[in-house]
Every structure is written in C-alpha cells, then in structure tokens.
N, C-alpha and C. Protein backbone atom coordinates (compact mmCIF):
# COMPACT_ATOMS: atom_id res chain seq x y z
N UNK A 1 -1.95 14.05 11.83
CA UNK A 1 -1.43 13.02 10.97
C UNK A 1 -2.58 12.32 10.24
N UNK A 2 -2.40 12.12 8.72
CA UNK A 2 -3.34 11.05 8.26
C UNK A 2 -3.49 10.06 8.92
N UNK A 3 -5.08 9.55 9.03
CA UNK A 3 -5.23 7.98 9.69
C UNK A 3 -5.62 6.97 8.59
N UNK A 4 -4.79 5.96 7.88
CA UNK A 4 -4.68 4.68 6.78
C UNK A 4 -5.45 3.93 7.45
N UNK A 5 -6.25 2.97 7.14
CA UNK A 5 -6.69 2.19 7.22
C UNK A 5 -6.16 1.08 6.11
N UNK A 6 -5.77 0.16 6.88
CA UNK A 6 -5.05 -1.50 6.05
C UNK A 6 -6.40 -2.62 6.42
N UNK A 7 -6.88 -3.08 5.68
CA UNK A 7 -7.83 -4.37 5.88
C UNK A 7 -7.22 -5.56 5.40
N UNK A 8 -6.91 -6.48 6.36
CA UNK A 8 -6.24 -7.66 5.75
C UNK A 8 -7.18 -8.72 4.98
N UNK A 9 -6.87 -9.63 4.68
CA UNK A 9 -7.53 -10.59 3.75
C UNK A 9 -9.02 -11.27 4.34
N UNK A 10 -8.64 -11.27 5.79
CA UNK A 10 -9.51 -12.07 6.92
C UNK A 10 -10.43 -10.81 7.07
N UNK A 11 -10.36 -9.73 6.34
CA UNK A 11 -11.56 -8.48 7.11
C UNK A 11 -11.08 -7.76 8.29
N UNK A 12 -9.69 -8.34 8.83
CA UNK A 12 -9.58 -7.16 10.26
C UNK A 12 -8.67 -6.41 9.67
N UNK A 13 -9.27 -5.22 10.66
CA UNK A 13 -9.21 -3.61 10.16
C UNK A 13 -7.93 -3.15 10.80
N UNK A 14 -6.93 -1.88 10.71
CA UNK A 14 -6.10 -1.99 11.52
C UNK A 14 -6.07 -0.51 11.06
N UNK A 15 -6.52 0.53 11.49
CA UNK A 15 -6.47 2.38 11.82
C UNK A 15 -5.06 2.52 12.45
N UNK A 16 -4.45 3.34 11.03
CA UNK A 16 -2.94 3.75 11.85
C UNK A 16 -3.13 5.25 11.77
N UNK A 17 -2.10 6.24 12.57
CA UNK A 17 -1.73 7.77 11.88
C UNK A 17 -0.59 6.82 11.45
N UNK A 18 -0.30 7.89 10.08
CA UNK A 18 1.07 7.80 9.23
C UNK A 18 1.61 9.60 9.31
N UNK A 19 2.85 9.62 9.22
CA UNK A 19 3.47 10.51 9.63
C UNK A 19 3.23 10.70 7.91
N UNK A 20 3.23 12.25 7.57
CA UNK A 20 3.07 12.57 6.28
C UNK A 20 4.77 12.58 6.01
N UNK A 21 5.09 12.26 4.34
CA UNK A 21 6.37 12.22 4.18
C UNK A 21 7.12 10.73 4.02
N UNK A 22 6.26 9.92 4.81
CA UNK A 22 6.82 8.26 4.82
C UNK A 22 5.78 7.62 3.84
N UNK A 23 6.53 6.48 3.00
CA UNK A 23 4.90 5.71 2.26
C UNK A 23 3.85 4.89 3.10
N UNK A 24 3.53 4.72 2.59
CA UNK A 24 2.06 3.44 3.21
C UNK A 24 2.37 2.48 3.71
N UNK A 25 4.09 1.95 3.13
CA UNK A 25 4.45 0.22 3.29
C UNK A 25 5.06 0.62 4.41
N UNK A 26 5.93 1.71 4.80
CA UNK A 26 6.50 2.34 5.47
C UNK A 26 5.70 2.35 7.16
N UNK A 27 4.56 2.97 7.19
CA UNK A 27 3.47 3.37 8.43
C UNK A 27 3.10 1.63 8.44
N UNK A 28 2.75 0.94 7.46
CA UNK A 28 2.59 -0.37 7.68
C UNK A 28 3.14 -1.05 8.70
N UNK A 29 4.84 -1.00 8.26
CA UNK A 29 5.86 -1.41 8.71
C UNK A 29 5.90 -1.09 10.38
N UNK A 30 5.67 -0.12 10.71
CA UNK A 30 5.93 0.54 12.01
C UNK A 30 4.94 0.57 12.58
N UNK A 31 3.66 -0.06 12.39
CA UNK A 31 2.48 -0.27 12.63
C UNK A 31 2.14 -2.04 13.17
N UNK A 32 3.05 -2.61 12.84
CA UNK A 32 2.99 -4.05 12.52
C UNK A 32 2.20 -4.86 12.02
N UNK A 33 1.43 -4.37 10.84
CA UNK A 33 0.80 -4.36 9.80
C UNK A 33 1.33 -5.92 9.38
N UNK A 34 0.12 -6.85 9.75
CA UNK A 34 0.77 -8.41 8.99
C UNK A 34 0.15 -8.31 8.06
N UNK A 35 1.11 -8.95 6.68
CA UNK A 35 1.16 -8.97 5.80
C UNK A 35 1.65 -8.00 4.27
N UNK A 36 2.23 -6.95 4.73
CA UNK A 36 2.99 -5.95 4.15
C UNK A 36 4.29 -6.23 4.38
N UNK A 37 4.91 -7.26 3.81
CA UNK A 37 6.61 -8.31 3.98
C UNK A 37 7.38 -6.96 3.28
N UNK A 38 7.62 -6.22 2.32
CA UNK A 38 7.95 -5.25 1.93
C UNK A 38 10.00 -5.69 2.25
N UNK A 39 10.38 -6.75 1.23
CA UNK A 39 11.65 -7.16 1.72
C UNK A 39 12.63 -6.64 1.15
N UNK A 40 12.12 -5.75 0.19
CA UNK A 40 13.22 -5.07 -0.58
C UNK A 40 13.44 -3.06 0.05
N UNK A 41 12.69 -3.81 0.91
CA UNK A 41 12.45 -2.53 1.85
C UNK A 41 12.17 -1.05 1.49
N UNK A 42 11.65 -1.08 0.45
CA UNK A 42 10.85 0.16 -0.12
C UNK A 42 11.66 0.66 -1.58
N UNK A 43 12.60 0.07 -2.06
CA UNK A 43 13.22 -0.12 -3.12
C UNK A 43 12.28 -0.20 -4.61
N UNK A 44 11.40 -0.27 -4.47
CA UNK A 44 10.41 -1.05 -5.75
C UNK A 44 11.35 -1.79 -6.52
N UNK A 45 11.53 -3.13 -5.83
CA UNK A 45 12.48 -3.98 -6.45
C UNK A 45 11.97 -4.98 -6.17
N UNK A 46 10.78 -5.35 -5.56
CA UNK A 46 9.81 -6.67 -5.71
C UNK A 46 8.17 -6.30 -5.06
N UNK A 47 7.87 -7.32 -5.14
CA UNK A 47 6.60 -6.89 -5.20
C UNK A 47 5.51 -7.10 -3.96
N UNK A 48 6.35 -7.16 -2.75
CA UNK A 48 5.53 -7.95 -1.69
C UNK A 48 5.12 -7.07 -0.62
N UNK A 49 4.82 -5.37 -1.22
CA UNK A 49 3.63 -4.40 -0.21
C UNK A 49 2.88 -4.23 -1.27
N UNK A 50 2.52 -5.47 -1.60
CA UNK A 50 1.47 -4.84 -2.83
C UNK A 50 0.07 -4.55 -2.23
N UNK A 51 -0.77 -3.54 -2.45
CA UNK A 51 -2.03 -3.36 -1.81
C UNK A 51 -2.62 -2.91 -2.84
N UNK A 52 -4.30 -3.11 -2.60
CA UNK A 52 -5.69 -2.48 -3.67
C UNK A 52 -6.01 -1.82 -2.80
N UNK A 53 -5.77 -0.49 -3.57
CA UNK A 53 -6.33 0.97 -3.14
C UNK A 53 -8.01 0.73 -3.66
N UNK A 54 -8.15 1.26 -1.91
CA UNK A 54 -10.03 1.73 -2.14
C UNK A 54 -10.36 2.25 -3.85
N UNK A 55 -11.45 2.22 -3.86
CA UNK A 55 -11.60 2.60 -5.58
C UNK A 55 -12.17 4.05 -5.33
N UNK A 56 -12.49 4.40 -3.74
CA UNK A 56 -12.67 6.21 -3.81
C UNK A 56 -11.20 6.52 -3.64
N UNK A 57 -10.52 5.89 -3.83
CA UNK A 57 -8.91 6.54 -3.76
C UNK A 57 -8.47 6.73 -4.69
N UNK A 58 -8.62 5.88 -5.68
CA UNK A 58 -7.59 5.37 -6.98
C UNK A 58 -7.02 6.88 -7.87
N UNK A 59 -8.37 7.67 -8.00
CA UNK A 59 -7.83 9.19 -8.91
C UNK A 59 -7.44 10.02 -8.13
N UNK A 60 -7.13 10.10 -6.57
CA UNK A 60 -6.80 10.91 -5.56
C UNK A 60 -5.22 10.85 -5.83
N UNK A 61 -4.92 9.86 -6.41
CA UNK A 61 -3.15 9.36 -6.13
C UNK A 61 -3.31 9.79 -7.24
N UNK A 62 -1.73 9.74 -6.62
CA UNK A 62 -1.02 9.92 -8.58
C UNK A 62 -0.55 8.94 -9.02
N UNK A 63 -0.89 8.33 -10.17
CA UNK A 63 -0.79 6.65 -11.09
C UNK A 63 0.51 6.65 -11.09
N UNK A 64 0.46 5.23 -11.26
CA UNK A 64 2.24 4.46 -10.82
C UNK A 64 3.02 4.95 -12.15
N UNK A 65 4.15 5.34 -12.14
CA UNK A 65 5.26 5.33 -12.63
C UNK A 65 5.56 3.86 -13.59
N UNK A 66 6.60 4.07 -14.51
CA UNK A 66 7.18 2.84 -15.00
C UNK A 66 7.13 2.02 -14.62
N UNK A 67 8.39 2.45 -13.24
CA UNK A 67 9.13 1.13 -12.28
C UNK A 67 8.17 0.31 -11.99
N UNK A 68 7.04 0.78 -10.76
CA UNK A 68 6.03 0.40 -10.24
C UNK A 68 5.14 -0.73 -11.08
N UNK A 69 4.84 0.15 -12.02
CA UNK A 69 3.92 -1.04 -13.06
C UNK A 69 4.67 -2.16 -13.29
N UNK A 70 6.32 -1.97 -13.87
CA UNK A 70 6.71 -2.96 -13.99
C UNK A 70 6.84 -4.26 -13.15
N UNK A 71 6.72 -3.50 -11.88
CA UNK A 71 6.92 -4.67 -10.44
C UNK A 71 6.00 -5.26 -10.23
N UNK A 72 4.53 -4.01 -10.30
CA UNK A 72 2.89 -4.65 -10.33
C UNK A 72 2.98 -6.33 -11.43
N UNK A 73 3.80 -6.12 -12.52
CA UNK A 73 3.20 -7.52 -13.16
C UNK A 73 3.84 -8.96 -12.42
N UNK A 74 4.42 -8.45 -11.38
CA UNK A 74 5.14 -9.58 -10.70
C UNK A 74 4.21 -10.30 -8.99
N UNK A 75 2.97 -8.97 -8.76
CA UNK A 75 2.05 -9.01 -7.80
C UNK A 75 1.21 -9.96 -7.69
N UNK A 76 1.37 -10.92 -6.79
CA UNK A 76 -0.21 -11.74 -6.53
C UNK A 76 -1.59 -10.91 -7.14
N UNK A 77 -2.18 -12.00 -7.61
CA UNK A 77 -3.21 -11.25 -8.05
C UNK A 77 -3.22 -9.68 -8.32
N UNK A 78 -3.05 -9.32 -8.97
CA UNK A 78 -2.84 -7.96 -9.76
C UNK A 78 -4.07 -7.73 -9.99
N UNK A 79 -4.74 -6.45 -9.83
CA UNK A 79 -6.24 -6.64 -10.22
C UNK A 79 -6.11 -4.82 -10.31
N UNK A 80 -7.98 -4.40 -10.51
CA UNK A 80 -8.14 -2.60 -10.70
C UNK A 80 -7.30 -2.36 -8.95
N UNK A 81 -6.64 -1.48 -8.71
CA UNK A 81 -6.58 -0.78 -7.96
C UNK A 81 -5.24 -1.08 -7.25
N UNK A 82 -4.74 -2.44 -7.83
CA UNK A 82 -3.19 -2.75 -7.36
C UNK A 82 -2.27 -1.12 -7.44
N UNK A 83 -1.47 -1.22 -6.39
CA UNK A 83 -0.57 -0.51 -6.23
C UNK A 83 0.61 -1.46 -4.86
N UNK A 84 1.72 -0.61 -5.40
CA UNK A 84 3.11 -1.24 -4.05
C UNK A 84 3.09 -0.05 -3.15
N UNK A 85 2.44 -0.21 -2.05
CA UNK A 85 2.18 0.76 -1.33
C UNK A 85 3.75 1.33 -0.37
N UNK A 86 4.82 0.85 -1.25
CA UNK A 86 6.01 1.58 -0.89
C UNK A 86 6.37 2.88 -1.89
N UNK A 87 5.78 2.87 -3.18
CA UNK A 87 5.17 3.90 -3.77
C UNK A 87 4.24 4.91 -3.63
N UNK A 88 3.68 4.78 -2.25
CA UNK A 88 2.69 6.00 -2.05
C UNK A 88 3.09 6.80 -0.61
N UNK A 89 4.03 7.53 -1.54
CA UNK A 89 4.51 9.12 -0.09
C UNK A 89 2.66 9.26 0.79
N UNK A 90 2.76 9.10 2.09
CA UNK A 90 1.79 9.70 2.44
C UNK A 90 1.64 10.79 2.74
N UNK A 91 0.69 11.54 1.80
CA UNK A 91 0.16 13.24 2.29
C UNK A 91 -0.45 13.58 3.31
N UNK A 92 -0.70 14.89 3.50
CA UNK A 92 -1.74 15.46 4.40
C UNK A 92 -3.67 15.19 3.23
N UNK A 93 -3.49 15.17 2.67
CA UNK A 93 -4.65 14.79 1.61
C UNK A 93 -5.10 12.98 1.60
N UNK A 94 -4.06 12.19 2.45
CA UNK A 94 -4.76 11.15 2.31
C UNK A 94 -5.49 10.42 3.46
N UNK A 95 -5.94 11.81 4.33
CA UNK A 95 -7.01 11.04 5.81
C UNK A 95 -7.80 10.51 5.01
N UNK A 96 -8.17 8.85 5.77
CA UNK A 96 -9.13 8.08 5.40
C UNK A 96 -8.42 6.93 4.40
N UNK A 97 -7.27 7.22 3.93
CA UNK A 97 -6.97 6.17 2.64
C UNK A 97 -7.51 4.72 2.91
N UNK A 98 -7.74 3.79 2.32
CA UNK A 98 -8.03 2.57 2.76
C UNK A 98 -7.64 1.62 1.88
N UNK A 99 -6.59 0.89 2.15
CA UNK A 99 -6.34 -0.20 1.32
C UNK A 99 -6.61 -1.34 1.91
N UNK A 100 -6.79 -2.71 1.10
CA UNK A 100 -6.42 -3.88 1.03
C UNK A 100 -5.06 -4.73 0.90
N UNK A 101 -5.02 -5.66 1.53
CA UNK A 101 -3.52 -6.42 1.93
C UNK A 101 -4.39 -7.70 0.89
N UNK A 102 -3.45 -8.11 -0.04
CA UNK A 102 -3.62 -9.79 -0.92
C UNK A 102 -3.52 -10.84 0.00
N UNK A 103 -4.51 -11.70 0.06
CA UNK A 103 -3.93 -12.96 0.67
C UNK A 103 -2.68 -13.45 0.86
N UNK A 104 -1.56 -12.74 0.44
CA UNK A 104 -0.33 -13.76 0.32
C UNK A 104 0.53 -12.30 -0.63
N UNK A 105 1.80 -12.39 -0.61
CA UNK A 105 2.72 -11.29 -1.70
C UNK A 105 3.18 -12.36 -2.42
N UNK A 106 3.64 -11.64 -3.44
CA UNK A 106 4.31 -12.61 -4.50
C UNK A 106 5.49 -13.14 -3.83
C-alpha cells in the first residue's frame, strides 16, 4: 500500500498506508487525520480537505478538473499547490505523497 504522509499546521507528521483506489481525504478520514473535516464527504461540494501538495508532487498528479478549481476558490488560503484532497484517487505511484493540512478549512 502507498504510505501518505499528512503534516498538520503545528509540524506533526502522521505516516498512513492508503489503500490504492480510495482518495487522500478518504485514508485521512480513516486515519484520524485532525484537520481534514471533509463534510461534504468527498462530494467536491465544499472545501474543507483542502491540502498543499508537496511541490515534488504537484506534476506527478493529474491537475484539478473544473469542479475542483471551482471549490479551490472557496479554500482557506488557496496558495501554489492547493488541492481537495477528496480529489486525489490514491495510486500505487503515490508512495511518499506528502501533503499539508491549512491551519483551519474554509
């Protein structure tokens, strides 16, 4: 299984396996990952698993869709590397991913 790495706002680290096939907000979720609220429950219908993908990640993925962007402009701090990590199916290609959790979701 891929192992994600989530770093919360405070710097602690939290190494999950994610089952390939589920997203990021998803392994979050079942991980008990604080701060990935994800209340629309993987819907991309708000904006609160928003995470900044590592910047050795960013061209590994495949760039957000419409929907996604559209939700991104609703994200705390929106910045390079925002993504709603209920948008990212996890692969067998993403051992190591590493995102960031925002101080706070929209």
């Amino acid at each position: 299984m891929p192992r994600i790495t989530y770093i919360e706002s405070t710097g602690r680290r939290h190494e999950v396996e994610a089952p390939i096939g589920i997203s990021v907000m998803e392994a979050a979720r079942q991980h008990g990952i604080p701060g990935i609220v994800a209340l629309c429950g993987g819907a991309c219908a708000c904006a609160t698993c928003h995470v900044y993908v590592d910047a050795q990640w960013r061209t590994a993925l495949a760039p957000p869709e419409d929907m996604e962007e559209g939700m991104l402009d609703n994200a705390w701090q929106r910045r390079a590397g925002s993504r709603l990590s209920c948008q990212l199916p996890v692969t067998a290609h993403m051992d190591g991913l590493i995102v960031e959790i925002p101080e706070r979701q929209a």
